[in-house]
C-alpha atoms as a PDB file:
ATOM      1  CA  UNK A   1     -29.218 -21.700 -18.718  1.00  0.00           C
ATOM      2  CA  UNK A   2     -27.370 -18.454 -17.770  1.00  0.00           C
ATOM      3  CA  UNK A   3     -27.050 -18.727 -14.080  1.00  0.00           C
ATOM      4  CA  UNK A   4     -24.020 -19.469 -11.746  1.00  0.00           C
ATOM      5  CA  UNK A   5     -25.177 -20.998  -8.809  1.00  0.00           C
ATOM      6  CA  UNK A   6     -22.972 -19.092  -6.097  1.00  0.00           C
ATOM      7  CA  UNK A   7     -22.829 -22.775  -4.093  1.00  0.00           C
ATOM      8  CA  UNK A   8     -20.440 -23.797  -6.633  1.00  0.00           C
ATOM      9  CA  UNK A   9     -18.653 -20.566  -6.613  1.00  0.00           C
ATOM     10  CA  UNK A  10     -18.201 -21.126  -2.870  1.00  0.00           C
ATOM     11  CA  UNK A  11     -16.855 -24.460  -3.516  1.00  0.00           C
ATOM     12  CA  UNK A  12     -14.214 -23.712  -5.687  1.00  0.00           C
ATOM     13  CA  UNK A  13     -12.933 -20.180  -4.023  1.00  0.00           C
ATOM     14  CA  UNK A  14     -14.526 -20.018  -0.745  1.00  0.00           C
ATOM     15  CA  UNK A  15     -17.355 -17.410   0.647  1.00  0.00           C
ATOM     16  CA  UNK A  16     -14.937 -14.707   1.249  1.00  0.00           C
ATOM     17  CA  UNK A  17     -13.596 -14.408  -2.596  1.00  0.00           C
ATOM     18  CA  UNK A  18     -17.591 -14.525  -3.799  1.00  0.00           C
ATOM     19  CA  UNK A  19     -18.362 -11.672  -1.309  1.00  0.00           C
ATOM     20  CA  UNK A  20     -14.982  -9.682  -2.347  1.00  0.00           C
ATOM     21  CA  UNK A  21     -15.714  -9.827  -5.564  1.00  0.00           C
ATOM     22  CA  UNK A  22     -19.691  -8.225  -5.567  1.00  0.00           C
ATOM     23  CA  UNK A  23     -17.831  -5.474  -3.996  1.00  0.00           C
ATOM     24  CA  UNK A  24     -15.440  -5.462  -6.375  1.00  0.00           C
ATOM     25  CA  UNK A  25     -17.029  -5.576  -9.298  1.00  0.00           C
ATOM     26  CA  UNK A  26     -17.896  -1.414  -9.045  1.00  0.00           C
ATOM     27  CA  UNK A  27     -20.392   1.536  -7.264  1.00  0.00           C
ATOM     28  CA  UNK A  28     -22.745  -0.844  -5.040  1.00  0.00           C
ATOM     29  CA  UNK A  29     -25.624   1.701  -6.485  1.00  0.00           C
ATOM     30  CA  UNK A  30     -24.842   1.338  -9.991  1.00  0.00           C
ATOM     31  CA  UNK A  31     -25.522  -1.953 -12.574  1.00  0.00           C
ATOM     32  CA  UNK A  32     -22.458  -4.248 -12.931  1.00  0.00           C
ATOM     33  CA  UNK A  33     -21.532  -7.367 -15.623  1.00  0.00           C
ATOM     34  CA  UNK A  34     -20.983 -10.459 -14.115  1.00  0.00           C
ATOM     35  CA  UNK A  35     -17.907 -11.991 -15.501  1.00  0.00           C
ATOM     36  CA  UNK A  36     -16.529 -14.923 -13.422  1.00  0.00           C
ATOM     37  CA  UNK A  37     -13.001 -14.665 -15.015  1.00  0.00           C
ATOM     38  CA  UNK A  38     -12.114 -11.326 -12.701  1.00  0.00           C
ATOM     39  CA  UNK A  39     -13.176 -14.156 -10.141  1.00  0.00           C
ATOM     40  CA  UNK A  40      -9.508 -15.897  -9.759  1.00  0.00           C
ATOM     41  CA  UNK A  41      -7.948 -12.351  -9.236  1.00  0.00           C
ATOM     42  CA  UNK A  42      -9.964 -11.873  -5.800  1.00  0.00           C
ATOM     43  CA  UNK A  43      -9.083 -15.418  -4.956  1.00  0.00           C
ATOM     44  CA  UNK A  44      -5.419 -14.679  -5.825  1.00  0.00           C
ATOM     45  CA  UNK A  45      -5.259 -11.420  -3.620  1.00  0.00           C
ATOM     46  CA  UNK A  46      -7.076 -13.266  -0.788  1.00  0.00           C
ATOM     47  CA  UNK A  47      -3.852 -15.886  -0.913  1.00  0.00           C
ATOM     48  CA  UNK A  48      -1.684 -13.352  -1.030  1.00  0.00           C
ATOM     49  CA  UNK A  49      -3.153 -11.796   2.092  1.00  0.00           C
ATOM     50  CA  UNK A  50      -2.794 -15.126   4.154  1.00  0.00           C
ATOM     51  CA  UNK A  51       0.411 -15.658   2.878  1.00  0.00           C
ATOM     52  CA  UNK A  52       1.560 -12.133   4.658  1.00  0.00           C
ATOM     53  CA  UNK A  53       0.984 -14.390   7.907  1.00  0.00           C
ATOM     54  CA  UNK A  54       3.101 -17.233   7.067  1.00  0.00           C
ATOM     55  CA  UNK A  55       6.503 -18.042   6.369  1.00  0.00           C
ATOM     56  CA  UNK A  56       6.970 -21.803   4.449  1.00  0.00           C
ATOM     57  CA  UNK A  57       3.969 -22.413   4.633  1.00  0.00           C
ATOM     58  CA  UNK A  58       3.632 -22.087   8.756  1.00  0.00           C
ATOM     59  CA  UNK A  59       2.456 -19.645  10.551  1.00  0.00           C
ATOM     60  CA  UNK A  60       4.339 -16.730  11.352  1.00  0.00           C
ATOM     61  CA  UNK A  61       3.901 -13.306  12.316  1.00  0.00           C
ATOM     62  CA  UNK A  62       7.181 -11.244  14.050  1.00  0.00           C
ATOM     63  CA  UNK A  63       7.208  -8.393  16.985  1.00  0.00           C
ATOM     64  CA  UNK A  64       9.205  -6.425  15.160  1.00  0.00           C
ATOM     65  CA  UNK A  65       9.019  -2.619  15.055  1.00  0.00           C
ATOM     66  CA  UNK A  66       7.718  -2.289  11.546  1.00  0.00           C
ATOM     67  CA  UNK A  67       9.231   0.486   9.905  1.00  0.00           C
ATOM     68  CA  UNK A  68       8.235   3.906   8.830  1.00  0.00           C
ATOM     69  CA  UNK A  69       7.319   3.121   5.248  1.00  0.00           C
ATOM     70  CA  UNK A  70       5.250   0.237   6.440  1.00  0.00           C
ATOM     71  CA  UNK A  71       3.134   2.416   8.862  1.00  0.00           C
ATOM     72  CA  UNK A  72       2.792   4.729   6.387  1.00  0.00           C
ATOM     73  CA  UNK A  73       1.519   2.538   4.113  1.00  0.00           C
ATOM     74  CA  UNK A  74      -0.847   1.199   6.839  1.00  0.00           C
ATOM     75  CA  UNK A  75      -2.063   4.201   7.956  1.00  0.00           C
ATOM     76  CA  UNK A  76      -2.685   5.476   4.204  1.00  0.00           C
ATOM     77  CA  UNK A  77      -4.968   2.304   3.455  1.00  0.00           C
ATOM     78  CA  UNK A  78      -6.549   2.628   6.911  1.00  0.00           C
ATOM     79  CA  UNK A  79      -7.940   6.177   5.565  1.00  0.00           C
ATOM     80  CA  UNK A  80      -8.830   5.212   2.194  1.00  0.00           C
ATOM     81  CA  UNK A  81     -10.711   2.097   3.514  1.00  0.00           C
ATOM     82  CA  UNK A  82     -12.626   3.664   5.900  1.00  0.00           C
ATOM     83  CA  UNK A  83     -13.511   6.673   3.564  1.00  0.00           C
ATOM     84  CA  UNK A  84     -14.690   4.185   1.244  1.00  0.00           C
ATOM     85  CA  UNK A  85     -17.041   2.735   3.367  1.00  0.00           C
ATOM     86  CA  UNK A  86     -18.850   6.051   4.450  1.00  0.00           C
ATOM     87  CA  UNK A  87     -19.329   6.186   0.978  1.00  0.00           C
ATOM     88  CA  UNK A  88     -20.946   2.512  -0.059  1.00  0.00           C
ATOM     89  CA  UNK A  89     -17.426   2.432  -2.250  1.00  0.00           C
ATOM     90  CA  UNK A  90     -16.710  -0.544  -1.023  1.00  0.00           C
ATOM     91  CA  UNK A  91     -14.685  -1.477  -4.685  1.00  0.00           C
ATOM     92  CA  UNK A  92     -12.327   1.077  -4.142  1.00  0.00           C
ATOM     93  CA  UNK A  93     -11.692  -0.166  -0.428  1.00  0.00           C
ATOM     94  CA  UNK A  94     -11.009  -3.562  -1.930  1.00  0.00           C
ATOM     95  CA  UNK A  95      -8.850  -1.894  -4.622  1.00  0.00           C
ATOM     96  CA  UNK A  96      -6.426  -0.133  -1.846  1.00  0.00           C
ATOM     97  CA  UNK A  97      -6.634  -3.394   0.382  1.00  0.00           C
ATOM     98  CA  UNK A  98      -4.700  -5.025  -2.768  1.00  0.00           C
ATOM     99  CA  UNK A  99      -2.388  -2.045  -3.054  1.00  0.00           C
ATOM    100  CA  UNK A 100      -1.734  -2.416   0.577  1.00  0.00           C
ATOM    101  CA  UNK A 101      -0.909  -5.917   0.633  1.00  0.00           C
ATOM    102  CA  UNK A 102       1.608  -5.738  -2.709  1.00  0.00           C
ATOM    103  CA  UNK A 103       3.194  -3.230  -0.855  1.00  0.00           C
ATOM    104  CA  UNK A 104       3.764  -5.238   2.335  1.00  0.00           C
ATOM    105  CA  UNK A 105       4.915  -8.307   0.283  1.00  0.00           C
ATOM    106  CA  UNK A 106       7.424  -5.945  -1.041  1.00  0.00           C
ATOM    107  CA  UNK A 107       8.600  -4.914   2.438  1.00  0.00           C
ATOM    108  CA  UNK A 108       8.271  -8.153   3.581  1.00  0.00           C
ATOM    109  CA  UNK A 109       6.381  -6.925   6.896  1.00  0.00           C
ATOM    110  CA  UNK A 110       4.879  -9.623   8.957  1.00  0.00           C
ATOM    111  CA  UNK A 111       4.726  -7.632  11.890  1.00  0.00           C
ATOM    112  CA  UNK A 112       1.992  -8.316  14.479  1.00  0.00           C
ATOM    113  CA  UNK A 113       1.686  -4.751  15.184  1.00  0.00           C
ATOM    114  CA  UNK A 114       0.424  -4.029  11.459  1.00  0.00           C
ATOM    115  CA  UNK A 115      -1.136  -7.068  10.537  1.00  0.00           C
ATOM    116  CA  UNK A 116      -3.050  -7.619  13.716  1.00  0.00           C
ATOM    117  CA  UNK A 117      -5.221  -4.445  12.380  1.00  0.00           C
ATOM    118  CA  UNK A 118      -5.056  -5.262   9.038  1.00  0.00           C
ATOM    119  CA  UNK A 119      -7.143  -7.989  10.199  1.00  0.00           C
ATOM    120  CA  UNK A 120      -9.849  -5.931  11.578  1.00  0.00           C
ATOM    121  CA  UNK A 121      -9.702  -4.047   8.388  1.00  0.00           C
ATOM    122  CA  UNK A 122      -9.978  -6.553   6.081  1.00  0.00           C
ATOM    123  CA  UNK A 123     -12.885  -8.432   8.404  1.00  0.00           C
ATOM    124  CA  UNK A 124     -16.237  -6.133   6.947  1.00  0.00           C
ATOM    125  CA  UNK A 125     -14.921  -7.514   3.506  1.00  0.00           C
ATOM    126  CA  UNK A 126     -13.668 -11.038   4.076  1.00  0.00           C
ATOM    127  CA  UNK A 127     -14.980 -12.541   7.369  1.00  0.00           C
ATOM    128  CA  UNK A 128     -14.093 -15.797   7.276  1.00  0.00           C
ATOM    129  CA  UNK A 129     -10.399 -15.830   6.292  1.00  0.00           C
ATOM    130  CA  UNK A 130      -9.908 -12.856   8.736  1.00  0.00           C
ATOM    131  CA  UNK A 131     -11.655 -14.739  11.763  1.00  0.00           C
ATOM    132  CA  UNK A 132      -9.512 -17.873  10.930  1.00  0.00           C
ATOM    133  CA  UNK A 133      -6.018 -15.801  11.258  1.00  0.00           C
ATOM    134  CA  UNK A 134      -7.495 -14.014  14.012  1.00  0.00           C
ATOM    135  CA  UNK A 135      -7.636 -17.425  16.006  1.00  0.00           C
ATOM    136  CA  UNK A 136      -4.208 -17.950  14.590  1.00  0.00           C
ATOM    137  CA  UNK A 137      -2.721 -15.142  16.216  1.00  0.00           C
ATOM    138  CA  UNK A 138      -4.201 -16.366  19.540  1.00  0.00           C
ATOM    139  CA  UNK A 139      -6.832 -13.986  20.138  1.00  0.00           C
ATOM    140  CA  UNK A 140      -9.844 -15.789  22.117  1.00  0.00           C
ATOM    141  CA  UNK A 141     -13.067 -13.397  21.102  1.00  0.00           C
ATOM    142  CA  UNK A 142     -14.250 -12.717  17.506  1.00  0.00           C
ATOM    143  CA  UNK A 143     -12.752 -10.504  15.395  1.00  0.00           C
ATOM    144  CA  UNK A 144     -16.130  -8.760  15.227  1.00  0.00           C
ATOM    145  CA  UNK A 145     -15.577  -7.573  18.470  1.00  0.00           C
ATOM    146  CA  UNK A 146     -12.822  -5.343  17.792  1.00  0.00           C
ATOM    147  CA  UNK A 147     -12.971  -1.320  17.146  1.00  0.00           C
ATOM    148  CA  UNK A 148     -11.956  -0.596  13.925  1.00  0.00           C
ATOM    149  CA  UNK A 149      -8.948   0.795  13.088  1.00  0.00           C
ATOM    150  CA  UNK A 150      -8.368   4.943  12.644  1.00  0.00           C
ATOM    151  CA  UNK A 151      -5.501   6.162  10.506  1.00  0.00           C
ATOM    152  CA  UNK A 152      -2.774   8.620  12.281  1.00  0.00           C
ATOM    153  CA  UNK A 153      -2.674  11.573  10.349  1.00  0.00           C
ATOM    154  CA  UNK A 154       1.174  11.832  11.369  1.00  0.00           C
ATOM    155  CA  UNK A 155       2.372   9.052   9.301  1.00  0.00           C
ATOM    156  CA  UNK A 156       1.165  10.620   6.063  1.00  0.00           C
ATOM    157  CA  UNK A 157       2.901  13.411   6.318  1.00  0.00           C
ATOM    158  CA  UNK A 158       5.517  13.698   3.592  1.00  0.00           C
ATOM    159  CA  UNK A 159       8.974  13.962   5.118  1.00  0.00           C
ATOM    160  CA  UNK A 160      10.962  14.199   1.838  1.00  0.00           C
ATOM    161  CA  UNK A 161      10.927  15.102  -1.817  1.00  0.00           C
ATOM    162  CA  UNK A 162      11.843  13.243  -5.198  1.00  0.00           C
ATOM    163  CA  UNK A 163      13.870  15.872  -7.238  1.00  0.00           C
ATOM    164  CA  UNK A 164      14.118  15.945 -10.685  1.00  0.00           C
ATOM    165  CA  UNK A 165      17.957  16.832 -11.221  1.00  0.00           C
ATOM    166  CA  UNK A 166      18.014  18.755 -14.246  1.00  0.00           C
ATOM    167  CA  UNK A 167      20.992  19.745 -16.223  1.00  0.00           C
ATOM    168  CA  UNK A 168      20.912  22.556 -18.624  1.00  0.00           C
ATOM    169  CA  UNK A 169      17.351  21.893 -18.593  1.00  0.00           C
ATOM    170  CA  UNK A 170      17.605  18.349 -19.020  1.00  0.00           C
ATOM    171  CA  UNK A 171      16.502  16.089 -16.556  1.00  0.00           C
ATOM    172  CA  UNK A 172      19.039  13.377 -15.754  1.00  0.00           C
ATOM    173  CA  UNK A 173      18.240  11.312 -12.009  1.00  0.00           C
ATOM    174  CA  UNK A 174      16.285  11.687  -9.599  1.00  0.00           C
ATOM    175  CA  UNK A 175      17.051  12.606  -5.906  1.00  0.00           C
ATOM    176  CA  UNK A 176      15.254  11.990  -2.633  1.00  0.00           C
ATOM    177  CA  UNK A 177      15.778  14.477  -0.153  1.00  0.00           C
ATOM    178  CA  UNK A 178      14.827  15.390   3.338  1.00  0.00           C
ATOM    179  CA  UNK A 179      11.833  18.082   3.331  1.00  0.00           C
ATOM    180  CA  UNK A 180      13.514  20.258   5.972  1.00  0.00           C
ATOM    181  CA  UNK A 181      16.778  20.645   4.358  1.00  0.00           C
ATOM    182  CA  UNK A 182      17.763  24.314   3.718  1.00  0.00           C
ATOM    183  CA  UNK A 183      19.108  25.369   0.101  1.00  0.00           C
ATOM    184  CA  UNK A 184      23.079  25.172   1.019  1.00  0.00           C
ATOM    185  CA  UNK A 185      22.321  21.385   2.123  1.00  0.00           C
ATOM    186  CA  UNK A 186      20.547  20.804  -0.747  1.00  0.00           C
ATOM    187  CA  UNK A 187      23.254  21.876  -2.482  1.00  0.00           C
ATOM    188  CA  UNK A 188      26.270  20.258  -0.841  1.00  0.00           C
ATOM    189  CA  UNK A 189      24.218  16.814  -1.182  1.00  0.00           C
ATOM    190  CA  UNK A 190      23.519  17.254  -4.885  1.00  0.00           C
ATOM    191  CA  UNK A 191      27.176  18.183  -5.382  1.00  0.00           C
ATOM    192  CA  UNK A 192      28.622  14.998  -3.732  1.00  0.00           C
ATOM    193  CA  UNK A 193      26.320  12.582  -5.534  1.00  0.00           C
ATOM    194  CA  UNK A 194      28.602  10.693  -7.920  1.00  0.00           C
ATOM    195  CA  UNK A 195      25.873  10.873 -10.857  1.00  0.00           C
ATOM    196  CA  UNK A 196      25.842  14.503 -10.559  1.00  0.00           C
ATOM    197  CA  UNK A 197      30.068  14.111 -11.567  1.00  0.00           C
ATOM    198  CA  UNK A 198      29.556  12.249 -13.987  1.00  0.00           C
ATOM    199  CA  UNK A 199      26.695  14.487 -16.061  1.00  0.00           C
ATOM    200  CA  UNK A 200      29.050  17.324 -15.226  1.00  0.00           C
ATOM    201  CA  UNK A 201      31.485  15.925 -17.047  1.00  0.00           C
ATOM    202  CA  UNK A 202      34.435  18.038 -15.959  1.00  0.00           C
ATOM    203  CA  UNK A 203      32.466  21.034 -16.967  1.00  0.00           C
ATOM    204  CA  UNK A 204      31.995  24.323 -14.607  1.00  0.00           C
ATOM    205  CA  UNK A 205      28.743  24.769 -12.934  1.00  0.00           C
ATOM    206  CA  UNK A 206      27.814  28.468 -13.457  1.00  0.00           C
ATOM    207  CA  UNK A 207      24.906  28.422 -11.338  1.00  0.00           C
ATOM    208  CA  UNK A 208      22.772  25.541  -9.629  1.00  0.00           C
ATOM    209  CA  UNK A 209      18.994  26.671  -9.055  1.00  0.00           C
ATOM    210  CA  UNK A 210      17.141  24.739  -6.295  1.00  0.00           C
ATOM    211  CA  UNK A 211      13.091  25.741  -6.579  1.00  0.00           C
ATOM    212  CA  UNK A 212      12.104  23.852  -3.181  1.00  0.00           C
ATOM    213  CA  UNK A 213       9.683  20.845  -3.719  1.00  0.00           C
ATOM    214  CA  UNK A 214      10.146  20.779  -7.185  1.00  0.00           C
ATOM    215  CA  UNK A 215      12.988  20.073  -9.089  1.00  0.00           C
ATOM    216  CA  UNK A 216      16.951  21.506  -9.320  1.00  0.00           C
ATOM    217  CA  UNK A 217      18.500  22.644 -12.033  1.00  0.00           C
ATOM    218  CA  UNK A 218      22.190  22.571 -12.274  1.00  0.00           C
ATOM    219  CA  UNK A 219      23.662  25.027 -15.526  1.00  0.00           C
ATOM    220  CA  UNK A 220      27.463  24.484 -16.909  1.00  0.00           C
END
């Protein structure tokens, strides 16, 4: 009287969230407990995921140019996803398909350009949902059909820094600046933030140190 009978599974949360969550569950070569509470949280990501395809509950999915946080984001889960599954790590390519979508929600992306191959990503691992939305977007052959996506290294590359601003040793705020600035911008920018004024506190700077990439020190 231990089994679960995976027809009833399929019932309640569909094929797709029973497949997701074998894979999700850990290393396909290694010995896994079956525990059908983490059940709900596959179900839960795989509503999120349709949800990034509707607006109000219709469908809706924009041309819009997404933006350059959204392809990077993208392009980073492309790579993971498709390094996963060279290596049978097919939990960890569900893991960064979840990251990926909470990070879309949060940049509210619906563009077809993005989700169109987020589809095609997402298809190895959920078939059914992805064919459905596939046919929504007004495609007329499978899904299955379809190359799978490649990441572009060129979106991954990091184009500015998060600087620790330090006074007198002390860190206070952080700063994101452009990569290719040179020192004297660097400077001039740090100088005319108003939180750098008010940690100053009227005081004299004697000497502002700027190690590049890592963090700026500012000494009164």
């Amino acid at each position: 009287y231990n089994v679960i009978s995976p027809d009833d599974i399929c019932k309640r949360y569909g094929a797709d969230t029973l497949r997701m969550y074998e894979m999700f569950l850990g290393p396909i070569d290694q010995s896994k407990p079956w525990n059908t509470s983490g059940i709900s949280g596959v179900f839960s990501f795989l509503n999120k995921f349709w949800n990034l395809f509707h607006r109000n509950e219709k469908f809706c999915v924009g041309d819009d140019q997404p933006s350059d946080e959204v392809l990077k984001i993208y392009h980073k889960t492309v790579k993971k996803v498709v390094n996963g599954i060279d290596k049978f790590s097919f939990n960890t390519c569900i893991s960064s398909l979840m990251i990926c979508v909470n990070e879309l929600k949060s940049q509210n992306c619906n563009s077809k350009k993005i989700l169109e191959p987020l589809l095609i990503l997402l298809s190895p691992f959920a078939p059914h949902i992805s064919e459905e939305l596939w046919e929504l977007m007004g495609n007329k052959k499978s899904i299955s059909d379809e190359p799978y996506p490649e990441h572009d290294e060129k979106y991954l590359e990091e184009r500015s820094f998060d600087y620790p601003i330090s006074f007198n040793g002390k860190r206070r705020f952080n700063k994101k600046l452009d990569l290719d600035l040179d020192e004297k911008t660097i400077r001039e920018q740090i100088l005319s933030d108003k939180k750098t004024e008010k940690y100053l506190n009227n005081n004299s700077i004697k000497k502002i140190i700027i190690i590049k990439n890592k963090i700026i020190n500012i000494v009164f």
